[in-house]
N, C-alpha and C. Protein backbone atom coordinates (compact mmCIF):
# COMPACT_ATOMS: atom_id res chain seq x y z
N UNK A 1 -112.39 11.67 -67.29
CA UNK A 1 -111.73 10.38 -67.13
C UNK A 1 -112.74 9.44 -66.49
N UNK A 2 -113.17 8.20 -67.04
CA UNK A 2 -113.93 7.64 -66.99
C UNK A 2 -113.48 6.26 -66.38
N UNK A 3 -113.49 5.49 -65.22
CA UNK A 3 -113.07 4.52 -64.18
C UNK A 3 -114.00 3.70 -64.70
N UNK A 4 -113.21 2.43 -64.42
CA UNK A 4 -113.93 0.88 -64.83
C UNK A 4 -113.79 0.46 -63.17
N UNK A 5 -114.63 -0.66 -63.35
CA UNK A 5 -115.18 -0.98 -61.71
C UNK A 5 -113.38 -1.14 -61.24
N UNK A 6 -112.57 -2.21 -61.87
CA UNK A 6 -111.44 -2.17 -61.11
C UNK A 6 -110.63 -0.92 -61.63
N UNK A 7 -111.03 0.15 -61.33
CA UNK A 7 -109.90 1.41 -60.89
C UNK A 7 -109.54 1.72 -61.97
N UNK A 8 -109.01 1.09 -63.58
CA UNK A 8 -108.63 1.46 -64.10
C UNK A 8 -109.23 2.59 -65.31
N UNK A 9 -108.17 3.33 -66.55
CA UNK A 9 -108.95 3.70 -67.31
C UNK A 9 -107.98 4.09 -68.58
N UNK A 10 -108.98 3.69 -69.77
CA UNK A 10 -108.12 3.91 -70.80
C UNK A 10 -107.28 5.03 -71.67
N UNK A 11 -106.56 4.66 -71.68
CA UNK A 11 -105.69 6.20 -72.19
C UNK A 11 -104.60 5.74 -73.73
N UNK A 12 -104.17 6.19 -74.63
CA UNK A 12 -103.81 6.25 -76.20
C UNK A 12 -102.12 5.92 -75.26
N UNK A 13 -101.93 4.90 -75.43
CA UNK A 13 -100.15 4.71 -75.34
C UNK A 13 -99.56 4.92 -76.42
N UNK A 14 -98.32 5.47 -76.68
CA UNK A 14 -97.88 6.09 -77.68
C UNK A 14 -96.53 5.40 -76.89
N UNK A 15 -95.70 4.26 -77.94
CA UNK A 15 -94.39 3.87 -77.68
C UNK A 15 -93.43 4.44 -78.86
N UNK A 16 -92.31 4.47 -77.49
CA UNK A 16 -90.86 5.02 -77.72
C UNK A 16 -90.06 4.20 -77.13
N UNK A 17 -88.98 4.32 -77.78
CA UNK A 17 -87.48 3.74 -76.75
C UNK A 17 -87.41 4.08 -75.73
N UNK A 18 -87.81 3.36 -74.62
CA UNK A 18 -87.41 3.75 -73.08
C UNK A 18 -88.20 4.73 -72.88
N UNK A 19 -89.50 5.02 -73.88
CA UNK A 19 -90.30 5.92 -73.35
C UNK A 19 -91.94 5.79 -73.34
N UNK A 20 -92.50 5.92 -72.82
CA UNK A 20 -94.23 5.03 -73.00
C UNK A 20 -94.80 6.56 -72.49
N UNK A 21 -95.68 7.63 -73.62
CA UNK A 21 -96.20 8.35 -73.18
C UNK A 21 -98.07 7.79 -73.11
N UNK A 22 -98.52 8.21 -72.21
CA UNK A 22 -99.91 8.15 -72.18
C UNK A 22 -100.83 9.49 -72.08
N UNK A 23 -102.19 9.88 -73.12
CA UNK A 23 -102.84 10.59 -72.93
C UNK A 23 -104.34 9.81 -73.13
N UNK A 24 -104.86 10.84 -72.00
CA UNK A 24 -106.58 10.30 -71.75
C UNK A 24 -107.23 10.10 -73.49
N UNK A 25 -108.14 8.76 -73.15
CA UNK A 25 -108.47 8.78 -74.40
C UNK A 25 -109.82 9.85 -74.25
N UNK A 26 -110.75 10.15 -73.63
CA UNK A 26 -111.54 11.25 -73.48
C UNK A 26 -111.01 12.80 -73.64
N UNK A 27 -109.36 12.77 -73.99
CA UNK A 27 -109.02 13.77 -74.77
C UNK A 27 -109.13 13.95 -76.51
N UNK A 28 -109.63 12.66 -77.13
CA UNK A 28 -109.51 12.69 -78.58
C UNK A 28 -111.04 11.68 -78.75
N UNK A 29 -111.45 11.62 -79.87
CA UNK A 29 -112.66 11.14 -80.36
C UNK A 29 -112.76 10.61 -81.48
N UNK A 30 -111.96 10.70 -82.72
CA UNK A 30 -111.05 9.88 -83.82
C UNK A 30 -109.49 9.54 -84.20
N UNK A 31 -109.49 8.48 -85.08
CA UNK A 31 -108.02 8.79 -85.66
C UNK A 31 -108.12 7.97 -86.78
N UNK A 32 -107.20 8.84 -87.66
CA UNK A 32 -107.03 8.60 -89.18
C UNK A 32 -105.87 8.60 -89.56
N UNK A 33 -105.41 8.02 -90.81
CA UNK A 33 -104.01 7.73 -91.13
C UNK A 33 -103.77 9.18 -92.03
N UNK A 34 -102.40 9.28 -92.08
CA UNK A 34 -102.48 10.72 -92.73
C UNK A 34 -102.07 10.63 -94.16
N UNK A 35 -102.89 11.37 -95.07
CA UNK A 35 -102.48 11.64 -96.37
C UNK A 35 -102.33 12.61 -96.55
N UNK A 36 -102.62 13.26 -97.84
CA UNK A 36 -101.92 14.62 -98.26
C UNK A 36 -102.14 15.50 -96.42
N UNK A 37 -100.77 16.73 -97.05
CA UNK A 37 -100.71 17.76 -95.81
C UNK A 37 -100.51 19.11 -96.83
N UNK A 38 -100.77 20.18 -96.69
CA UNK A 38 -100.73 21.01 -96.91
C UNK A 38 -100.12 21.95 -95.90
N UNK A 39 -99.41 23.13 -96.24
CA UNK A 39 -99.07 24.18 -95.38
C UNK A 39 -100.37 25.34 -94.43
N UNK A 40 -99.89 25.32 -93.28
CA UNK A 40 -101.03 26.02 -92.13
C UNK A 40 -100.41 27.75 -92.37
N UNK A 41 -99.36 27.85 -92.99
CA UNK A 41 -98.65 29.55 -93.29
C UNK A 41 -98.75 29.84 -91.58
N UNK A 42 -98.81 28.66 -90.36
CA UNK A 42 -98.08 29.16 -88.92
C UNK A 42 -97.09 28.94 -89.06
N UNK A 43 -95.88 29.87 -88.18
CA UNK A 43 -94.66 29.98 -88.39
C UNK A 43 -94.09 28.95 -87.32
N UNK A 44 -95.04 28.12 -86.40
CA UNK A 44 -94.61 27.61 -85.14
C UNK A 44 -94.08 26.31 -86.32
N UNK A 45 -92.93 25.52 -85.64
CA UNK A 45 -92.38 24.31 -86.50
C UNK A 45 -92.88 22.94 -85.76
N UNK A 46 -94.29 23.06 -84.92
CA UNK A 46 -94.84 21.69 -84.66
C UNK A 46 -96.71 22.27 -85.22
N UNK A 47 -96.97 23.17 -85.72
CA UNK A 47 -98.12 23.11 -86.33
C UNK A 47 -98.38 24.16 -88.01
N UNK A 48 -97.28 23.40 -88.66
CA UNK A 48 -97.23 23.64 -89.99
C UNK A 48 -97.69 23.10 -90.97
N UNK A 49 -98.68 22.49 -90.48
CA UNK A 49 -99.21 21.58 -91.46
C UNK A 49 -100.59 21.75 -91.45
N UNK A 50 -101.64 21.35 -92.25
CA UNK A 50 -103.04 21.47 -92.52
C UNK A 50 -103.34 20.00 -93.09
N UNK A 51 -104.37 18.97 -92.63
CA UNK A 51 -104.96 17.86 -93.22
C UNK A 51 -106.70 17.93 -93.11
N UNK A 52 -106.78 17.43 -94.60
CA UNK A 52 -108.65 17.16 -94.69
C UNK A 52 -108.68 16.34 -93.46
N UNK A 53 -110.10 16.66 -92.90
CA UNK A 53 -110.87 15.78 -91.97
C UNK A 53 -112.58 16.02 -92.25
N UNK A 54 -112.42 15.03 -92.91
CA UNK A 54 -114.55 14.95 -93.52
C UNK A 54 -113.91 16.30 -94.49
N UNK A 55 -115.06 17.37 -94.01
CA UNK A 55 -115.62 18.54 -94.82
C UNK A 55 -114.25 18.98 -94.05
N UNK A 56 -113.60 19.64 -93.83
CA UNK A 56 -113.05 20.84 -92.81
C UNK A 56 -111.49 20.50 -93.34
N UNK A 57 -110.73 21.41 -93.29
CA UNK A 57 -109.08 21.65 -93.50
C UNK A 57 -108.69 21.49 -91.85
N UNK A 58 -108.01 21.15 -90.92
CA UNK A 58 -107.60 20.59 -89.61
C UNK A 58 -106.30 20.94 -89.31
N UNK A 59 -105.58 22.29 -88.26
CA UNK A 59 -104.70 22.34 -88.47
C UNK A 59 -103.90 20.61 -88.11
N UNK A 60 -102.38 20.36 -88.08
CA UNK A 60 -101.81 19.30 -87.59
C UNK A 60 -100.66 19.70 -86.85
N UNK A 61 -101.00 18.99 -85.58
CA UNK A 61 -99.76 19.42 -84.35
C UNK A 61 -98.74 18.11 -84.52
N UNK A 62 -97.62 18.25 -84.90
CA UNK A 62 -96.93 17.07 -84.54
C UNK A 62 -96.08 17.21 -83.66
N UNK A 63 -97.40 16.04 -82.59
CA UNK A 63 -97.33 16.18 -81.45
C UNK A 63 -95.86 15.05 -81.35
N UNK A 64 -95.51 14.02 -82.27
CA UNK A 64 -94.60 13.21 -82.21
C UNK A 64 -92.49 14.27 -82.45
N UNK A 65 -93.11 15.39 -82.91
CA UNK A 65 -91.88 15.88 -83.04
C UNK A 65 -91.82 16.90 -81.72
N UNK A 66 -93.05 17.20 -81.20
CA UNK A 66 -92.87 17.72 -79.39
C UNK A 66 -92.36 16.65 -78.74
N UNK A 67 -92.93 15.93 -78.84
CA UNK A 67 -92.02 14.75 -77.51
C UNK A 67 -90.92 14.32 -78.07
N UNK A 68 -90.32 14.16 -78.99
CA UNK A 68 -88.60 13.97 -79.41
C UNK A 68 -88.44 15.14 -78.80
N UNK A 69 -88.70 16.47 -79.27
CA UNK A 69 -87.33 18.15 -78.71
C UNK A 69 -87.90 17.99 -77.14
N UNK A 70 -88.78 17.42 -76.40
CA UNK A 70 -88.88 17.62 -75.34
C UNK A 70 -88.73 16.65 -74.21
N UNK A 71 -88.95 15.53 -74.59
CA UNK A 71 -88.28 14.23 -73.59
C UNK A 71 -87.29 13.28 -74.55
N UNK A 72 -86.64 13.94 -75.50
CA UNK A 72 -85.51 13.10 -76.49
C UNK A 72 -86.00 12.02 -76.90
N UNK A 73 -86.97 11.36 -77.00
CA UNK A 73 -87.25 10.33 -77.22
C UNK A 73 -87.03 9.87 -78.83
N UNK A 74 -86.94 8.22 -78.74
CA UNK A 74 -86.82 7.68 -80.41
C UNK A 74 -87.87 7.34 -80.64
N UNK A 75 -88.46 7.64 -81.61
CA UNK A 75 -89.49 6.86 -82.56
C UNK A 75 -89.62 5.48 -82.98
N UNK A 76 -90.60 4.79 -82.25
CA UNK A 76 -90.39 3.38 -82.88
C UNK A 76 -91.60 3.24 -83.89
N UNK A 77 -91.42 2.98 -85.06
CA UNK A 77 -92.28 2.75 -86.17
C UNK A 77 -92.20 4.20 -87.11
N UNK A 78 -93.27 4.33 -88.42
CA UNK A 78 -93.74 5.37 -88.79
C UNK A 78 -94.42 5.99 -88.06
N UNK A 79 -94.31 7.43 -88.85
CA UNK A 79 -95.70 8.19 -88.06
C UNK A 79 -96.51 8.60 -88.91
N UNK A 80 -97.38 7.95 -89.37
CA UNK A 80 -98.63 8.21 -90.16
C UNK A 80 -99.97 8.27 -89.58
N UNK A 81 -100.18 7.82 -88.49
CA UNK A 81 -101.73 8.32 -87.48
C UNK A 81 -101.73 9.59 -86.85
N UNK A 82 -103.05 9.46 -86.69
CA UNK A 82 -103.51 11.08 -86.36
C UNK A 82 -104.38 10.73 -85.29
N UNK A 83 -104.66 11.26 -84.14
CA UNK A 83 -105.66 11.33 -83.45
C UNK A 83 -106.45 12.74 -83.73
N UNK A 84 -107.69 12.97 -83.80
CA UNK A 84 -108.36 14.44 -83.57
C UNK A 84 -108.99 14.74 -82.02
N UNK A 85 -109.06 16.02 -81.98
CA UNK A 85 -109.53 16.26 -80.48
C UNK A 85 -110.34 17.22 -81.08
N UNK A 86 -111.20 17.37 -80.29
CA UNK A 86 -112.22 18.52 -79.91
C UNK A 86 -111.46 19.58 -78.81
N UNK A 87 -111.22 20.67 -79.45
CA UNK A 87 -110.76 21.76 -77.96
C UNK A 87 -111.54 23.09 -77.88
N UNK A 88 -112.75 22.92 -77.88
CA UNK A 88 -113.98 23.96 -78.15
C UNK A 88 -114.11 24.61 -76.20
N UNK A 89 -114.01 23.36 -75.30
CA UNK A 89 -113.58 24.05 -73.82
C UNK A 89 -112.66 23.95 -73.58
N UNK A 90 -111.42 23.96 -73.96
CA UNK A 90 -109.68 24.43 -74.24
C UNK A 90 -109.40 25.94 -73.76
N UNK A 91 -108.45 26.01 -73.48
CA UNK A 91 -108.48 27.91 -73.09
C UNK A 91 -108.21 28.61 -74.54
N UNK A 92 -108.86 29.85 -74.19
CA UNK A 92 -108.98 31.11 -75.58
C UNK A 92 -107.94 30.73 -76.48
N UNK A 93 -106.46 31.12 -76.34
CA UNK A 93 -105.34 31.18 -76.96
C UNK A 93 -105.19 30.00 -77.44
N UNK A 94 -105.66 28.74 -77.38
CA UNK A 94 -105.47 27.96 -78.33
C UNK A 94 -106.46 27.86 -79.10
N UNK A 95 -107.44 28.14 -78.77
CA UNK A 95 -108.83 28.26 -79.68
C UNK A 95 -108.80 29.11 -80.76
N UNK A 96 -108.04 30.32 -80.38
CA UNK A 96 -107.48 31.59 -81.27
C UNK A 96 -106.14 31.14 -82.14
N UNK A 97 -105.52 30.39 -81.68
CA UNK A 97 -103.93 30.51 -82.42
C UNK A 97 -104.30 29.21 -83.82
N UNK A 98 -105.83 28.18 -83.04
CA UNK A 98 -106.01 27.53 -84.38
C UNK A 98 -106.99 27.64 -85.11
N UNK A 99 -107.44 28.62 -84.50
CA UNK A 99 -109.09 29.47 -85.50
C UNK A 99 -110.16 28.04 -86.23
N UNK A 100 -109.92 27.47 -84.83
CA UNK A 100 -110.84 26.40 -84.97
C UNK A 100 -111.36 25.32 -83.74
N UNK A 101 -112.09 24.58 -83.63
CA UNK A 101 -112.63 23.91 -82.46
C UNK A 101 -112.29 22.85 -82.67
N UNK A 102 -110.94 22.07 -83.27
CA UNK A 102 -111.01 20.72 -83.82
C UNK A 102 -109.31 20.87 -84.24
N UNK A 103 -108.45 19.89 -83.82
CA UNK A 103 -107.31 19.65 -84.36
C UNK A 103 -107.14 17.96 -84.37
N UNK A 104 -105.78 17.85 -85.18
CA UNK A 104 -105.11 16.52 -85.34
C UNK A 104 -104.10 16.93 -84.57
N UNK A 105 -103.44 15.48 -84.29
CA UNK A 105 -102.11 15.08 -83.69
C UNK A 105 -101.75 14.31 -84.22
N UNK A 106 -100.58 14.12 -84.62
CA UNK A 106 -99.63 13.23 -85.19
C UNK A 106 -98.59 12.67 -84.53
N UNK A 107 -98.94 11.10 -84.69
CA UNK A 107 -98.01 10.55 -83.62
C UNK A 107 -97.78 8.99 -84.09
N UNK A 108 -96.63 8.50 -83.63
CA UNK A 108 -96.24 7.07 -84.52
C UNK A 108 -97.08 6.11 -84.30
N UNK A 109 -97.40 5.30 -85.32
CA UNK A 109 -98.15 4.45 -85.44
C UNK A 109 -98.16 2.65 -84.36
N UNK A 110 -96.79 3.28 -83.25
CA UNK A 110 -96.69 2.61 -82.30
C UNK A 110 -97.60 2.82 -81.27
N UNK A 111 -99.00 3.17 -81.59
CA UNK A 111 -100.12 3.79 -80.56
C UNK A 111 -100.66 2.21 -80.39
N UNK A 112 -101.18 2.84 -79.30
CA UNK A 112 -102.58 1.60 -79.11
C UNK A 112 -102.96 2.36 -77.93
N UNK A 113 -104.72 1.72 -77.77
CA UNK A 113 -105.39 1.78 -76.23
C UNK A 113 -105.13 0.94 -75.20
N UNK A 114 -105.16 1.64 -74.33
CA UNK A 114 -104.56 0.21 -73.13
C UNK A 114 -105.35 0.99 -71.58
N UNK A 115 -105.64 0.15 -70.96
CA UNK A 115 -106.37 0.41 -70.01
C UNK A 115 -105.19 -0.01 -68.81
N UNK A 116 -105.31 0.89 -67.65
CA UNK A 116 -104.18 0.80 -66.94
C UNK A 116 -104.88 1.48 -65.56
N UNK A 117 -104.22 1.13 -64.99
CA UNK A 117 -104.79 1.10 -62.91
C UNK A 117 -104.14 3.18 -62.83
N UNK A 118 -104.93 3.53 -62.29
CA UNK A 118 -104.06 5.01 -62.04
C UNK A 118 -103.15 4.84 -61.26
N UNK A 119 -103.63 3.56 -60.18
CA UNK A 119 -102.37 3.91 -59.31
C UNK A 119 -100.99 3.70 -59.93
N UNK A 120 -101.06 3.15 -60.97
CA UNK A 120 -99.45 2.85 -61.55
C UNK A 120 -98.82 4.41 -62.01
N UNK A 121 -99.58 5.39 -62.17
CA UNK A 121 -98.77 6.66 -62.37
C UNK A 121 -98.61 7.63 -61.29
N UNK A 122 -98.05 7.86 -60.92
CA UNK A 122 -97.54 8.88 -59.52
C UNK A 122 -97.65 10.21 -59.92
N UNK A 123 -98.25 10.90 -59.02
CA UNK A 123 -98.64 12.30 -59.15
C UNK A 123 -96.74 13.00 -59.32
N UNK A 124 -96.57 13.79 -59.96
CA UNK A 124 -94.93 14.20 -59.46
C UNK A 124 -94.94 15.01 -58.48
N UNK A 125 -93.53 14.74 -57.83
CA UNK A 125 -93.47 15.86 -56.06
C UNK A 125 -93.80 17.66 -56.69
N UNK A 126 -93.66 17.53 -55.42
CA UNK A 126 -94.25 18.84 -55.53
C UNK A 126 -93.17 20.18 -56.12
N UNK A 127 -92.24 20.07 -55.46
CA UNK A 127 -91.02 20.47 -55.88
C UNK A 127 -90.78 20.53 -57.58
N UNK A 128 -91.20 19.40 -58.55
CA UNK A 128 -91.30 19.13 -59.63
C UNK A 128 -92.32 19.69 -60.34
N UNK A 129 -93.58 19.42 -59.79
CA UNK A 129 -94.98 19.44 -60.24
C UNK A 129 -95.22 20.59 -61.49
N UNK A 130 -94.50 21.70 -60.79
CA UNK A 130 -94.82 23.32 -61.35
C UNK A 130 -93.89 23.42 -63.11
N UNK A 131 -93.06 23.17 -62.88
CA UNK A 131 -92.20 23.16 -63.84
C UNK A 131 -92.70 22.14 -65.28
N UNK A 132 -92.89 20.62 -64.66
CA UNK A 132 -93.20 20.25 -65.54
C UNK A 132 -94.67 20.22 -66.15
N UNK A 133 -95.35 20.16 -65.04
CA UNK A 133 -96.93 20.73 -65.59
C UNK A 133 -96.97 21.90 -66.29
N UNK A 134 -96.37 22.33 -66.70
CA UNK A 134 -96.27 23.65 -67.76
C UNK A 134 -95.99 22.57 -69.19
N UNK A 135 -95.06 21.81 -69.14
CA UNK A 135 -95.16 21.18 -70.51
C UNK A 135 -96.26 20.06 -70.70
N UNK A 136 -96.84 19.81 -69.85
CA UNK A 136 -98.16 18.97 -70.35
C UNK A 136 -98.01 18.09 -69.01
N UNK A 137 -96.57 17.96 -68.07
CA UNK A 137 -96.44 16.46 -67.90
C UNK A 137 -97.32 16.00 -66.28
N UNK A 138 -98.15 15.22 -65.96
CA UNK A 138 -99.11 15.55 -64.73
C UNK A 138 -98.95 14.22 -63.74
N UNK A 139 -98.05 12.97 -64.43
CA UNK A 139 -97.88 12.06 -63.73
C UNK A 139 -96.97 11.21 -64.47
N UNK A 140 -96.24 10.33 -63.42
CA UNK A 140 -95.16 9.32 -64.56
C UNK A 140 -95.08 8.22 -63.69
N UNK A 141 -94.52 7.12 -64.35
CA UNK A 141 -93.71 6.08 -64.01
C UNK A 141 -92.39 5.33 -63.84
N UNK A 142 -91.95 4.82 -62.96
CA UNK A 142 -90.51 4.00 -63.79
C UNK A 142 -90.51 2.74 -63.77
N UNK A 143 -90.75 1.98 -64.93
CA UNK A 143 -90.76 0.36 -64.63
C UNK A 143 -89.45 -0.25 -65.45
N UNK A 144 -89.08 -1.15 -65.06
CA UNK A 144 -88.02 -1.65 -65.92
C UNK A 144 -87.74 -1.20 -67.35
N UNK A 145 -86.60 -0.35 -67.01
CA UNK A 145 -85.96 0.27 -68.47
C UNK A 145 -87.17 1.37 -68.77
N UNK A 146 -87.82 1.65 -68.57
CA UNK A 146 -88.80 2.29 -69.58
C UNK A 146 -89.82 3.51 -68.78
N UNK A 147 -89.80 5.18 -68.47
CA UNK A 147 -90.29 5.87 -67.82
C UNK A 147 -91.37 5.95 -68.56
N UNK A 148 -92.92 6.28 -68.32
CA UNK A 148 -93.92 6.28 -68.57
C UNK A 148 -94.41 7.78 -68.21
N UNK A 149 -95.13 8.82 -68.97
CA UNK A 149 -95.86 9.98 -68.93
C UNK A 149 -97.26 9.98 -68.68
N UNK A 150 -97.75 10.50 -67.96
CA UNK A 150 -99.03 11.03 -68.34
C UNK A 150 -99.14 12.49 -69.04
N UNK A 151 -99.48 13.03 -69.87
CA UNK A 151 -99.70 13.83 -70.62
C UNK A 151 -101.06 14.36 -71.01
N UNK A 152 -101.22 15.73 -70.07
CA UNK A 152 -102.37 16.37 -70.77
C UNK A 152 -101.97 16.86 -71.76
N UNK A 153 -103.63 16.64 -72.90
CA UNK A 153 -102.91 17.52 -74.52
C UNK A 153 -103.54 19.36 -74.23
N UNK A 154 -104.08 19.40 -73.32
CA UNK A 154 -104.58 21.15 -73.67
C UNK A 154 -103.45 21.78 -72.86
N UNK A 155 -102.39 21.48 -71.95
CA UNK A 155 -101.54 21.44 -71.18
C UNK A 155 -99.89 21.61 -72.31
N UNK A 156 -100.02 20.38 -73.30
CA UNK A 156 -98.87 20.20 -74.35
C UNK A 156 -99.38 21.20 -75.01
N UNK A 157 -100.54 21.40 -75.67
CA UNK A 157 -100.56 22.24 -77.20
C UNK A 157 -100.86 24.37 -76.67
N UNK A 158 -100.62 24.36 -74.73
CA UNK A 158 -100.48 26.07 -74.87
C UNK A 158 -99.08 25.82 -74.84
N UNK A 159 -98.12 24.96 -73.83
CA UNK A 159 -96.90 25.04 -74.14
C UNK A 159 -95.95 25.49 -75.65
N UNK A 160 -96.93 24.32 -76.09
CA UNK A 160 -96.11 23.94 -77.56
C UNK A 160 -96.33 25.56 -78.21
N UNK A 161 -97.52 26.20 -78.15
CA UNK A 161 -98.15 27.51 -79.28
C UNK A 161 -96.85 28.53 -78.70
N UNK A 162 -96.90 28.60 -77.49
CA UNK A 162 -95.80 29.62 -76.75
C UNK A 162 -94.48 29.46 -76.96
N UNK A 163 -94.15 28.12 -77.44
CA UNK A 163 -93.05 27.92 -77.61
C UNK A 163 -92.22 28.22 -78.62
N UNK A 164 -90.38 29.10 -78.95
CA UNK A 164 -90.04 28.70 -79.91
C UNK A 164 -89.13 28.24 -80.15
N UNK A 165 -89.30 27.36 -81.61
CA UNK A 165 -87.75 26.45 -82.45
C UNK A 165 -87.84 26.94 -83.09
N UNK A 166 -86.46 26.53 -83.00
CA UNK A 166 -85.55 27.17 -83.87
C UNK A 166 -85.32 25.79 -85.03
């Protein structure tokens, strides 16, 4: 995470109804709109999908249908963007479950970059911390009408692999 002289730093806002998630943009390094998808034959129901990226087949996490089953949230817009990440220093089990150093995320095209003060996100109490830092979540907000996330993605995608839907 990389600080600008005034404090702040940029991170991928991803809007929802009453919901504003944020992840570091030094977690991802492109994004592309999505066309054809093909089947990944994983049985998990947020990484069933496979998209070209350059040369390479990429599994696809849709990461936009984790945050609906997991903070209810509505979708505002399509979801046709993709961010890619690099998770080559990611822990083993996700490195293993996508037999690759490189994924997409899929998430509504209500994204943008936005540069924002840290202090506006609050570490969660402690009491909290454990529970939800298991699903990715490492800091939030509440501003008028609208709670705000911070979201690690190597944090969301062991949750998400461990996880199952039904």
């Amino acid at each position: 995470m990389t600080l600008s002289n005034n404090g702040c730093c940029d991170f991928l806002n991803i809007h929802y109804e009453k919901i504003e998630i944020y992840i570091n943009k030094s977690q991802f390094y492109s994004s592309i709109m999505l066309n054809e998808v093909k089947d990944s034959g994983l049985q998990n129901i947020y990484f069933q999908k496979i998209i070209q990226f350059g040369e390479q087949e990429v599994v696809l996490f849709d990461l936009n249908a984790f945050i609906h089953s997991n903070f209810h949230a509505v979708t505002k817009g399509s979801v046709k963007l993709c961010f890619v990440s690099d998770v080559s220093a990611y822990n083993r089990t996700i490195k293993e479950y996508l037999k690759s150093d490189i994924i997409a995320c899929l998430i509504p095209s209500s994204s943008e970059i936005k540069s924002i003060a840290l202090r506006e996100l609050k570490l969660l109490p402690h009491v909290l911390s454990e529970a939800l830092e298991k699903k990715g979540i490492i800091a939030c907000s509440l501003c008028s009408h609208t709670i705000s996330y911070l979201i690690d993605l190597e944090k969301v995608l062991s949750f998400a692999i461990n996880t199952k839907v039904e």
